[in-house]
C-alpha atoms as a PDB file:
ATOM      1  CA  UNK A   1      92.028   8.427-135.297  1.00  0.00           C
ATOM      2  CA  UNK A   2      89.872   7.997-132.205  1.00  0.00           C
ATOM      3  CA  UNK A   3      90.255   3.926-132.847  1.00  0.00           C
ATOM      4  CA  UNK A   4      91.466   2.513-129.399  1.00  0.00           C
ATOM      5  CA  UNK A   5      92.524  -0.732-128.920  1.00  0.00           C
ATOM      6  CA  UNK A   6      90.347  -2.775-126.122  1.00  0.00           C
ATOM      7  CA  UNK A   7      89.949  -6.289-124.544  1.00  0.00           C
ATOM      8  CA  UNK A   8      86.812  -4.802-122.470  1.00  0.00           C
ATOM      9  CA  UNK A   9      83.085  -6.523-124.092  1.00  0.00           C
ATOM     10  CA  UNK A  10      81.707  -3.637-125.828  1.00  0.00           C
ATOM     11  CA  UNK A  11      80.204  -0.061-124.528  1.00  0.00           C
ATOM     12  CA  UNK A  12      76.475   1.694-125.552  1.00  0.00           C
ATOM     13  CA  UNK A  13      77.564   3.474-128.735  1.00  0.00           C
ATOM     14  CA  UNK A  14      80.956   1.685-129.247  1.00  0.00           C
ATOM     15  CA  UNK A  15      81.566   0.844-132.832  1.00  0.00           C
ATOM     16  CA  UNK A  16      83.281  -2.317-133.536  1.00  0.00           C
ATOM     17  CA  UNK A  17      85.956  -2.653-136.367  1.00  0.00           C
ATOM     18  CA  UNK A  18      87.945  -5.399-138.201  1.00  0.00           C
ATOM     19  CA  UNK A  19      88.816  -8.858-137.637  1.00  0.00           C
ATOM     20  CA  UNK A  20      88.210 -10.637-134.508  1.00  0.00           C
ATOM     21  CA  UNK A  21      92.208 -10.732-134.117  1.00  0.00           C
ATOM     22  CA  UNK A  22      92.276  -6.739-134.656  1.00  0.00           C
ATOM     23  CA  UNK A  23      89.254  -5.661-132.941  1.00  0.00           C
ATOM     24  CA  UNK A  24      88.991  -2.052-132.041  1.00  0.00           C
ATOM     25  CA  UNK A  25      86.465  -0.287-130.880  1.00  0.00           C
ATOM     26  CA  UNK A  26      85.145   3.962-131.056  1.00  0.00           C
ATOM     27  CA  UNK A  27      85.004   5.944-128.020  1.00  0.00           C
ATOM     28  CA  UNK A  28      82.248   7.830-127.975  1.00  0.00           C
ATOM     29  CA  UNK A  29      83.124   9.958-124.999  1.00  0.00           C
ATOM     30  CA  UNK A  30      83.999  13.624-125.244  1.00  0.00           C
ATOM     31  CA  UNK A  31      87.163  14.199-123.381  1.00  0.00           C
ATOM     32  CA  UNK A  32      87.281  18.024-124.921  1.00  0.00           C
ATOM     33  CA  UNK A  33      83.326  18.532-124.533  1.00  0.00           C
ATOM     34  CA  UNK A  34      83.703  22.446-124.640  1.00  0.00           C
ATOM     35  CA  UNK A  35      85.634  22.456-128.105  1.00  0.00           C
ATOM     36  CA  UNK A  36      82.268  20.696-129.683  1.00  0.00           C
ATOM     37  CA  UNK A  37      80.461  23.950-128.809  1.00  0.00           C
ATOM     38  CA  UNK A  38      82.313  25.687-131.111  1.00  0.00           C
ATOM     39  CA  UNK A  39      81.340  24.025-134.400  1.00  0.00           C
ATOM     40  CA  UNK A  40      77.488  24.212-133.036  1.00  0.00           C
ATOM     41  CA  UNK A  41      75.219  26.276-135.225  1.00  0.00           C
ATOM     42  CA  UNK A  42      74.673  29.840-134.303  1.00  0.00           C
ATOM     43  CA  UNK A  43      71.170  29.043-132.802  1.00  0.00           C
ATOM     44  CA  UNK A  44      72.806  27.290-129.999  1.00  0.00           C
ATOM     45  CA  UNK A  45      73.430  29.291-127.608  1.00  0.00           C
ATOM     46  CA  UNK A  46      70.684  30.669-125.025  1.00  0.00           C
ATOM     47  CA  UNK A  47      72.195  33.885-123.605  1.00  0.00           C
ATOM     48  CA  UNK A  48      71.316  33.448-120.090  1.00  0.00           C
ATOM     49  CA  UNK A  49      71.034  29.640-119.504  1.00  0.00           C
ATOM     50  CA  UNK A  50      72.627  27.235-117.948  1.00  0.00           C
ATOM     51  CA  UNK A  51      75.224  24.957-119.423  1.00  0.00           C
ATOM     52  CA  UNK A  52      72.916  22.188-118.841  1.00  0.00           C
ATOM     53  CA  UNK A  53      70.145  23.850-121.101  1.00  0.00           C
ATOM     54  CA  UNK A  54      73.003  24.337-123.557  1.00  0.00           C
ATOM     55  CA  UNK A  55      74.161  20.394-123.464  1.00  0.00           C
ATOM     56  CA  UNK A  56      70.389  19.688-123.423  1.00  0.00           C
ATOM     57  CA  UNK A  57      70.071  21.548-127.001  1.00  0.00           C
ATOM     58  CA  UNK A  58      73.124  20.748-128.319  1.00  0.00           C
ATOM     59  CA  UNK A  59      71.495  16.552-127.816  1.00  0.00           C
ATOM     60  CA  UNK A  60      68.458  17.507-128.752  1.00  0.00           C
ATOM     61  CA  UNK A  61      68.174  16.139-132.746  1.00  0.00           C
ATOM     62  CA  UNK A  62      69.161  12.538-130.594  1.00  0.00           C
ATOM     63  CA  UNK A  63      66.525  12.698-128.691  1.00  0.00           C
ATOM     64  CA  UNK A  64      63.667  14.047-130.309  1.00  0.00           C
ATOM     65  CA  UNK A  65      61.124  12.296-128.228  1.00  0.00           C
ATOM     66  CA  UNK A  66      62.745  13.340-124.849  1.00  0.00           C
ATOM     67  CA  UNK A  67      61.965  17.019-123.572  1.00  0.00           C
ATOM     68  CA  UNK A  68      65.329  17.358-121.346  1.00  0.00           C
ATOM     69  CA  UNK A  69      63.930  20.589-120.192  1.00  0.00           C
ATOM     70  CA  UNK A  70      60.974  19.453-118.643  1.00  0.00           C
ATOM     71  CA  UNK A  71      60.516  19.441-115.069  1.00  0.00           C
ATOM     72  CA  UNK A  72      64.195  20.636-114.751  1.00  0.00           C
ATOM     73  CA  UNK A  73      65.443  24.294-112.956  1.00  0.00           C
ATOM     74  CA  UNK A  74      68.076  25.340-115.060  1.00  0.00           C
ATOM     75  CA  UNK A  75      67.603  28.712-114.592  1.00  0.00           C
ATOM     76  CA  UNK A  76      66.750  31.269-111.943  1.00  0.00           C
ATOM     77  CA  UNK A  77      63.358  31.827-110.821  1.00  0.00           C
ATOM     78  CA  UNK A  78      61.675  35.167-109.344  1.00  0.00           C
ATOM     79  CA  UNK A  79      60.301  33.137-106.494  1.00  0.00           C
ATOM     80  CA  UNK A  80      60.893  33.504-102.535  1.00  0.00           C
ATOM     81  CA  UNK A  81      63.202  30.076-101.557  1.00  0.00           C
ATOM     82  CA  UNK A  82      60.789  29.009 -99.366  1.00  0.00           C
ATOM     83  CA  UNK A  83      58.523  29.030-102.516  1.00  0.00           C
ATOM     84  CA  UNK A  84      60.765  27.786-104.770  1.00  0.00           C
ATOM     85  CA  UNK A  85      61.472  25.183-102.132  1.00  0.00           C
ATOM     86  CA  UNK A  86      57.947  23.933-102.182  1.00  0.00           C
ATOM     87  CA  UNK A  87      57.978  24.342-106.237  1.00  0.00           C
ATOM     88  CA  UNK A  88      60.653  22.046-106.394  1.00  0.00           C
ATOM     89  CA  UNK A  89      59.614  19.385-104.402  1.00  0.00           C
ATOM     90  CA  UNK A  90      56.320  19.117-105.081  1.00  0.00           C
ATOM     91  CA  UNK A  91      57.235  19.153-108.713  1.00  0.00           C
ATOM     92  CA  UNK A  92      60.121  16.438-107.807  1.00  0.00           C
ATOM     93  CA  UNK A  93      62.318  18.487-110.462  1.00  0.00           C
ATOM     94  CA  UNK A  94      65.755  17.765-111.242  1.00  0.00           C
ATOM     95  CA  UNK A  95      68.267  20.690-109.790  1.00  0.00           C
ATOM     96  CA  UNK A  96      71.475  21.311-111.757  1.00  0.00           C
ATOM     97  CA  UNK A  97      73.650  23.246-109.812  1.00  0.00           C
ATOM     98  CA  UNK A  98      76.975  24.875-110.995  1.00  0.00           C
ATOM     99  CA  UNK A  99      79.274  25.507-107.980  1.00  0.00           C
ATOM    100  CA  UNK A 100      83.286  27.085-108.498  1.00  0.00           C
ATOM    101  CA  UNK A 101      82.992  26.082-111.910  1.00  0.00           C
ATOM    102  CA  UNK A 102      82.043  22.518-110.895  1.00  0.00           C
ATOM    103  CA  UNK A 103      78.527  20.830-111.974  1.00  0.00           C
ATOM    104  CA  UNK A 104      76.551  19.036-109.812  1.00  0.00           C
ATOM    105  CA  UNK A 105      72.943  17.492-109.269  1.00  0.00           C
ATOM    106  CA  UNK A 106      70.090  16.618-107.422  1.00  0.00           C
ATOM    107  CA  UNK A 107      66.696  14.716-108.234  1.00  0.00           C
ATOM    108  CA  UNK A 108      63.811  15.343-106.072  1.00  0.00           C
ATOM    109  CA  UNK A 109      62.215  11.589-105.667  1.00  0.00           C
ATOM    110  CA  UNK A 110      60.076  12.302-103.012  1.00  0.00           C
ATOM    111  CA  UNK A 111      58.367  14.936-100.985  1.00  0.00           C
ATOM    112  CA  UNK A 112      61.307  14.574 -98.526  1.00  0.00           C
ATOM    113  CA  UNK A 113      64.130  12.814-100.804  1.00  0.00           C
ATOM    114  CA  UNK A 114      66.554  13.315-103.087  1.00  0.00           C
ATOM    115  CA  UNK A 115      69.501  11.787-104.913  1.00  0.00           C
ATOM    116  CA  UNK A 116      72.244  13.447-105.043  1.00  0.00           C
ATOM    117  CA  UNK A 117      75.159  13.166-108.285  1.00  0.00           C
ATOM    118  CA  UNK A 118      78.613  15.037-108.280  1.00  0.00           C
ATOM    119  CA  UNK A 119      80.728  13.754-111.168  1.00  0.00           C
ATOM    120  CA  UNK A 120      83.651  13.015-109.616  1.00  0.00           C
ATOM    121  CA  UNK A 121      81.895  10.747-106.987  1.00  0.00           C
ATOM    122  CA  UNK A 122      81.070   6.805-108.657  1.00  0.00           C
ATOM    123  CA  UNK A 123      77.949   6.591-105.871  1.00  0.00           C
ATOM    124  CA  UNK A 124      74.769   8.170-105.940  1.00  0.00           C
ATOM    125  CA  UNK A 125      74.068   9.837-102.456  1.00  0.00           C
ATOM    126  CA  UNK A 126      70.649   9.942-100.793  1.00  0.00           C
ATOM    127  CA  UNK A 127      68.819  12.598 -98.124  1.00  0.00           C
ATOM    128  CA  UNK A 128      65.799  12.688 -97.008  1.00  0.00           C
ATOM    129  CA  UNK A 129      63.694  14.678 -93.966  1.00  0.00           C
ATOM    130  CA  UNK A 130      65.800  17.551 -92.593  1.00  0.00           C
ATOM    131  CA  UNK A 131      68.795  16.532 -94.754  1.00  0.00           C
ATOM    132  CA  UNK A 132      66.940  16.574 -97.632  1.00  0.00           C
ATOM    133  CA  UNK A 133      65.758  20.225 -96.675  1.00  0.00           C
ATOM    134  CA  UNK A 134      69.105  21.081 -95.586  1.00  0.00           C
ATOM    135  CA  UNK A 135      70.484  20.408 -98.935  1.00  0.00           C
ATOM    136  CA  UNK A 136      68.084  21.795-100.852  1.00  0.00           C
ATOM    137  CA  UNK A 137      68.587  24.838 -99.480  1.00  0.00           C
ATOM    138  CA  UNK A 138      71.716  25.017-100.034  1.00  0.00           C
ATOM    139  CA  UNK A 139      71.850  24.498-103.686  1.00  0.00           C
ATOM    140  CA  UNK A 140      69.410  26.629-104.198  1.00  0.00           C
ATOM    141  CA  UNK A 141      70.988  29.444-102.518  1.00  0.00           C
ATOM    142  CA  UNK A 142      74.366  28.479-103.548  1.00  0.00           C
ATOM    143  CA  UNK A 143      73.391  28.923-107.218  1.00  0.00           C
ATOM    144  CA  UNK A 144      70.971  32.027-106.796  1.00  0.00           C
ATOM    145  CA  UNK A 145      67.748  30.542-108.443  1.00  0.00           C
ATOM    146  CA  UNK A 146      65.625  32.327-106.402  1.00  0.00           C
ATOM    147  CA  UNK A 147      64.829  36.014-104.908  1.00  0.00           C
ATOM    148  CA  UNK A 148      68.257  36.505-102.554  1.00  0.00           C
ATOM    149  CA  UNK A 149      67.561  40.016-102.929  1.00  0.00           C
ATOM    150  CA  UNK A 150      64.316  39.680-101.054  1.00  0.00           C
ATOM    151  CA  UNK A 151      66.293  37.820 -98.105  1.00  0.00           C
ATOM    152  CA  UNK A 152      68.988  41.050 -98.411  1.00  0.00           C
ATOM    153  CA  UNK A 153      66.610  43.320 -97.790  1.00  0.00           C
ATOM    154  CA  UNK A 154      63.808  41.693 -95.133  1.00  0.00           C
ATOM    155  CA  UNK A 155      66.147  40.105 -92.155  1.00  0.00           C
ATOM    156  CA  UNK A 156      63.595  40.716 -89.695  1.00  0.00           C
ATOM    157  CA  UNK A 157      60.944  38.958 -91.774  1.00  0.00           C
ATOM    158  CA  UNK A 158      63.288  35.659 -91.991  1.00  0.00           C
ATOM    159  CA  UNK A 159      64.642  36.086 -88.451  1.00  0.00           C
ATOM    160  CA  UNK A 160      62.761  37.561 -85.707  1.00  0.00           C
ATOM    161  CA  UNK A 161      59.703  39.130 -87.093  1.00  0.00           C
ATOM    162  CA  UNK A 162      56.430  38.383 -86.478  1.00  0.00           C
ATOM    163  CA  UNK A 163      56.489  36.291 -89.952  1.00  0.00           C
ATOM    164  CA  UNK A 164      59.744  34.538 -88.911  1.00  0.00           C
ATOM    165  CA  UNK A 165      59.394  30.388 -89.156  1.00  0.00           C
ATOM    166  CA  UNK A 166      62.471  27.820 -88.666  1.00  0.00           C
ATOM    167  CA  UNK A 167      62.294  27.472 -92.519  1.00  0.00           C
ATOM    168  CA  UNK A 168      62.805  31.428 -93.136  1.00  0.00           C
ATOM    169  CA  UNK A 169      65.475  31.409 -90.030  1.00  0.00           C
ATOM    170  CA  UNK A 170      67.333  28.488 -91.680  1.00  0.00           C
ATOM    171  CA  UNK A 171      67.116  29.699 -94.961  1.00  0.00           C
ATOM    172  CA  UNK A 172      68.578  33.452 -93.866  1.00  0.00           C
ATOM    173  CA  UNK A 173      71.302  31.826 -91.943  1.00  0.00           C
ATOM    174  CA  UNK A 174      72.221  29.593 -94.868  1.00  0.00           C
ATOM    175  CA  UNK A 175      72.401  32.582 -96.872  1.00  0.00           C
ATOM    176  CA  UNK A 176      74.547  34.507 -94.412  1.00  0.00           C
ATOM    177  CA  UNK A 177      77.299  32.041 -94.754  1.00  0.00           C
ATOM    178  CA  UNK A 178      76.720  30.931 -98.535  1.00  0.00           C
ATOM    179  CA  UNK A 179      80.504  31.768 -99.529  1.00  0.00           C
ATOM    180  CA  UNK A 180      81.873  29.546 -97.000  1.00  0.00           C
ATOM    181  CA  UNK A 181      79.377  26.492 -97.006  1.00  0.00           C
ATOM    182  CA  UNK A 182      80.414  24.029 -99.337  1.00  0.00           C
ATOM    183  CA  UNK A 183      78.253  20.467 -99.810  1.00  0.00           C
ATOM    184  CA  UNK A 184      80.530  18.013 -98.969  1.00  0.00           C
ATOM    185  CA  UNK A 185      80.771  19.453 -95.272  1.00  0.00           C
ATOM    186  CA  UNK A 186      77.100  20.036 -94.374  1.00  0.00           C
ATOM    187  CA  UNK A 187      75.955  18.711 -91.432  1.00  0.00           C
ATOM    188  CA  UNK A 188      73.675  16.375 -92.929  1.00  0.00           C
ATOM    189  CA  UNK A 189      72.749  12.791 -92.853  1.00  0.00           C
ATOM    190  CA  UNK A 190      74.090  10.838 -96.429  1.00  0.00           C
ATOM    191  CA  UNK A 191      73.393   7.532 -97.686  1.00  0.00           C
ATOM    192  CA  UNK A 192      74.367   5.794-100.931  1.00  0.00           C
ATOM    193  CA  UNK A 193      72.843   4.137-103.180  1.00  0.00           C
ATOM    194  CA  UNK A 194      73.898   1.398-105.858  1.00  0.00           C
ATOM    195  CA  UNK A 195      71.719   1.419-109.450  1.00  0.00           C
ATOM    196  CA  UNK A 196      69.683  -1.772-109.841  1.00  0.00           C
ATOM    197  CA  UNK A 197      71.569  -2.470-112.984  1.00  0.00           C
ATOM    198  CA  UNK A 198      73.593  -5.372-114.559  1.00  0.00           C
ATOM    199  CA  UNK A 199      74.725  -3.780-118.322  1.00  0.00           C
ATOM    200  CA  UNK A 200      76.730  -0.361-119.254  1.00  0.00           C
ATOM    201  CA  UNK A 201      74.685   1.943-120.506  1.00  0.00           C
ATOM    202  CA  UNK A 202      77.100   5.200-121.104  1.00  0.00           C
ATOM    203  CA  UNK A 203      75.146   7.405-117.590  1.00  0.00           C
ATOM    204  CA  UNK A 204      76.820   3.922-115.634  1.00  0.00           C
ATOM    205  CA  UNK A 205      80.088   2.543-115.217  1.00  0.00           C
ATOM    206  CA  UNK A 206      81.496   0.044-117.651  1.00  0.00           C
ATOM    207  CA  UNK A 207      83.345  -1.548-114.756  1.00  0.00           C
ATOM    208  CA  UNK A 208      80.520  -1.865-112.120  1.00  0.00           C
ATOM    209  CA  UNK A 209      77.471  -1.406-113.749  1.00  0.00           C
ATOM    210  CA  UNK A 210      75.600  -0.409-110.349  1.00  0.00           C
ATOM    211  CA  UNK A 211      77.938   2.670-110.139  1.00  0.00           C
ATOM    212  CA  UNK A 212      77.643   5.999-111.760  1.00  0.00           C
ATOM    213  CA  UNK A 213      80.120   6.862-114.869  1.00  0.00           C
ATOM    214  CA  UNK A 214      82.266   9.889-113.434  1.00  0.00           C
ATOM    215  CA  UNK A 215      84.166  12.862-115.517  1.00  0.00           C
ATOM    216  CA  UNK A 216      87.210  11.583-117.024  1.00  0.00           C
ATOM    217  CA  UNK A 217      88.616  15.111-117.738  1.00  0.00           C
ATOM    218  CA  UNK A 218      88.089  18.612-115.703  1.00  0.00           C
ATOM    219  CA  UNK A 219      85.686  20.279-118.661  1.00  0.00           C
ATOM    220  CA  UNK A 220      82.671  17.322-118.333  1.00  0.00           C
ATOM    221  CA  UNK A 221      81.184  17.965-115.290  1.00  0.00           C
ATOM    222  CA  UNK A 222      78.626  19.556-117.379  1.00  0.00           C
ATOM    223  CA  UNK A 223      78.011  16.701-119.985  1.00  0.00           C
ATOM    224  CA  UNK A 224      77.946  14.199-116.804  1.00  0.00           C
ATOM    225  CA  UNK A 225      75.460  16.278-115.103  1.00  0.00           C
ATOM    226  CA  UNK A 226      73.511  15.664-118.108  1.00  0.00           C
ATOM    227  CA  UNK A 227      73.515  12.034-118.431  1.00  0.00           C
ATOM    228  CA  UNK A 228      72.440  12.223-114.625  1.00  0.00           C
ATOM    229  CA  UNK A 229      69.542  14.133-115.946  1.00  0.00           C
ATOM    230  CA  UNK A 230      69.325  11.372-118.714  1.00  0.00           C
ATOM    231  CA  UNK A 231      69.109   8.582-116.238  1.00  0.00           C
ATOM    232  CA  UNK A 232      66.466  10.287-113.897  1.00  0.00           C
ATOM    233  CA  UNK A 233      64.305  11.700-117.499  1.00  0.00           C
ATOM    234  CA  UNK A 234      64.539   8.380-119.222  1.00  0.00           C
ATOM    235  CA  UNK A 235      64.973   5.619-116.768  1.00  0.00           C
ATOM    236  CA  UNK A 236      62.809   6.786-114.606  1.00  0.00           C
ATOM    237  CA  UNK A 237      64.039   6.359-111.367  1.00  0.00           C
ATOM    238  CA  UNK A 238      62.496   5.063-108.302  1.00  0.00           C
ATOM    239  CA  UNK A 239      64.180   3.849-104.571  1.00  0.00           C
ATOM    240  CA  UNK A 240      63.771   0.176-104.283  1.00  0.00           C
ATOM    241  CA  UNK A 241      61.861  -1.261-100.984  1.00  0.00           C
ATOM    242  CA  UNK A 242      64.046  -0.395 -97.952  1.00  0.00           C
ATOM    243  CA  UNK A 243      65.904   2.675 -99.975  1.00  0.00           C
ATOM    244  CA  UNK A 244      68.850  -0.526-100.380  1.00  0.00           C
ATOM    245  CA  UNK A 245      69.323   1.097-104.584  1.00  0.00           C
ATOM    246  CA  UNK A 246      68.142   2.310-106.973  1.00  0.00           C
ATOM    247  CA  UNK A 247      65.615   0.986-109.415  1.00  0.00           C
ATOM    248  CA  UNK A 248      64.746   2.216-113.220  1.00  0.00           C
ATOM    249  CA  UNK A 249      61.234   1.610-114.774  1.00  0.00           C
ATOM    250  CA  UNK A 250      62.561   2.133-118.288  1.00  0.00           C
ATOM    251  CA  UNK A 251      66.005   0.184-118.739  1.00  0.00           C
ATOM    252  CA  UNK A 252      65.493  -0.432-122.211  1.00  0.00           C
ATOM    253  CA  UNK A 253      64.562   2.796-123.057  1.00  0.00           C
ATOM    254  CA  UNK A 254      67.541   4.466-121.249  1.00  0.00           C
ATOM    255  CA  UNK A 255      69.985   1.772-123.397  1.00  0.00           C
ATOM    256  CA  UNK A 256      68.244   3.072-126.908  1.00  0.00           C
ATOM    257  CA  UNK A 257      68.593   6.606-125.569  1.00  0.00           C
ATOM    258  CA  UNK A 258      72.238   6.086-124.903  1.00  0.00           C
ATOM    259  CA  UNK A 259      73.042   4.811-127.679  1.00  0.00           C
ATOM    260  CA  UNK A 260      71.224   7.131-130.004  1.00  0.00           C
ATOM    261  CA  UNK A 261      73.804  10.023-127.595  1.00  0.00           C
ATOM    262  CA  UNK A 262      76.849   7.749-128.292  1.00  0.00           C
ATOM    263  CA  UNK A 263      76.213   7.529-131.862  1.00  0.00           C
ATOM    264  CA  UNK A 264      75.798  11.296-132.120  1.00  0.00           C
ATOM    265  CA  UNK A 265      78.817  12.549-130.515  1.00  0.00           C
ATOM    266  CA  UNK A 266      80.565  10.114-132.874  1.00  0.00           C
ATOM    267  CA  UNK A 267      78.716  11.398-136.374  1.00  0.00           C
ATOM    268  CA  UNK A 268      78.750  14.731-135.016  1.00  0.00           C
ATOM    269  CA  UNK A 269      82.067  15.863-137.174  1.00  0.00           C
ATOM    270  CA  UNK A 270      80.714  13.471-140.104  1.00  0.00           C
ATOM    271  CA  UNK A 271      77.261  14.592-141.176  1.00  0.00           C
ATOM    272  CA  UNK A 272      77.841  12.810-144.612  1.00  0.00           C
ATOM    273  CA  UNK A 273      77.372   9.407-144.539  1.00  0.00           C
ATOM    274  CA  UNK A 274      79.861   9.371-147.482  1.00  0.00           C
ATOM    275  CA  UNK A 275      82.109  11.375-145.782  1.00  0.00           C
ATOM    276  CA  UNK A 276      85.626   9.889-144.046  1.00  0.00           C
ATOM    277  CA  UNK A 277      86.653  11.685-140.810  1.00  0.00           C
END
């Protein structure tokens, strides 16, 4: 009945019940994500787009005053990398990146930083300088959001040419071994960072509130990536002094937000407000 006994203090979007001797509490979280999709209208789906743009509609009506899209590359671009590069970071977008079926993300918070979510992972990780580049790259290339055709057919441009820079070199020799990189064992620096927060708010853990929340089941990579996106869209995220955590400029905003998510999910088979699940 989706009623699950708890001791825990209450989570964003949990729904107390009954006396205080039989407390219960609604979890809100979808453990079967990819089922939901099913029972979405026919309108939902954007042939072409990324899973994220798909969770990002499908939250939409809960958000109305949140454009999830904006400033966000969920799809592929008919730029040169070293273009899109630039276009990314100046534009300190937010990168989902969908790699052997597994979602990940990175936020662009500076001209030569990033944090860096994977679901499964409670800590935020954070690049910057070369690393940042490095990684970058790699996403980019790994999910082919820009022109790899372009880099197919002009080696001598990237390499050698008269045109070649280290950015065009690196970029063709990430490319040449794309298959076989995989994120975790880049030769990069990493740091982590802690969230400057002290409540649960759904995008965090309930048990240390300074962690990320991570996928509970192997279909929600997707739906985590998203409340990564949340978190940088709504709360606003900036590094603290010293790069020691991160800070949010909207916390109350991001709790409302969460909420108005957790209440959907659990509504979302009961559009009648008369009617029982």
């Amino acid at each position: 009945d989706g009623a699950i006994p708890s001791t825990e203090a209450p989570r964003a979007g949990d729904v107390e019940m009954g006396e205080a001797e039989n407390d219960c509490q609604l979890d809100c979280y979808p453990y079967t994500f990819s089922p939901l999709l099913l029972f979405a209208q026919s309108s939902y789906f954007d042939k072409g787009h990324s899973n994220y743009n798909s969770v990002a509609q499908f939250f939409a009506p809960a958000l109305p005053d949140v454009n999830m899209l904006d400033g966000v590359l969920y799809d592929r671009k008919n730029m040169l990398y070293e273009d899109l590069l630039t276009y990314v970071t100046t534009n300190r977008m937010l990168v989902p990146c969908c790699i052997d079926a597994h979602f990940t993300a990175m936020q662009v918070m500076s001209d030569m930083s990033a944090i860096y979510y994977d679901p499964l992972q409670a800590t935020l990780s954070y690049v910057h300088g070369e690393s940042y580049k490095k990684l970058a790259c790699v996403l980019l290339l790994k999910c082919n959001l820009g022109d790899s055709q372009h880099l197919q057919d002009n080696k001598a441009w990237y390499t050698d040419g008269p045109d070649a820079t280290p950015l065009r070199r690196t970029l063709y020799n990430l490319w040449k071994q794309i298959h076989t990189l995989e994120v975790k064992n880049l030769n990069i620096r990493w740091g982590t960072l802690p969230l400057d927060l002290d409540r649960y708010l759904l995008i965090n853990s309930r048990h240390d509130p300074t962690d990320m929340s991570c996928q509970l089941t192997g279909n929600t990579c997707y739906f985590q990536t998203y409340l990564f996106g949340v978190l940088c869209k709504v709360g606003q995220p900036v590094l603290a002094p010293g790069a020691e955590s991160i800070r949010l400029h909207n916390v109350d905003k991001l709790q409302s937000t969460t909420v108005a998510i957790s209440r959907f999910l659990l509504e979302f088979f009961v559009p009648n407000a008369g009617k029982v699940m």
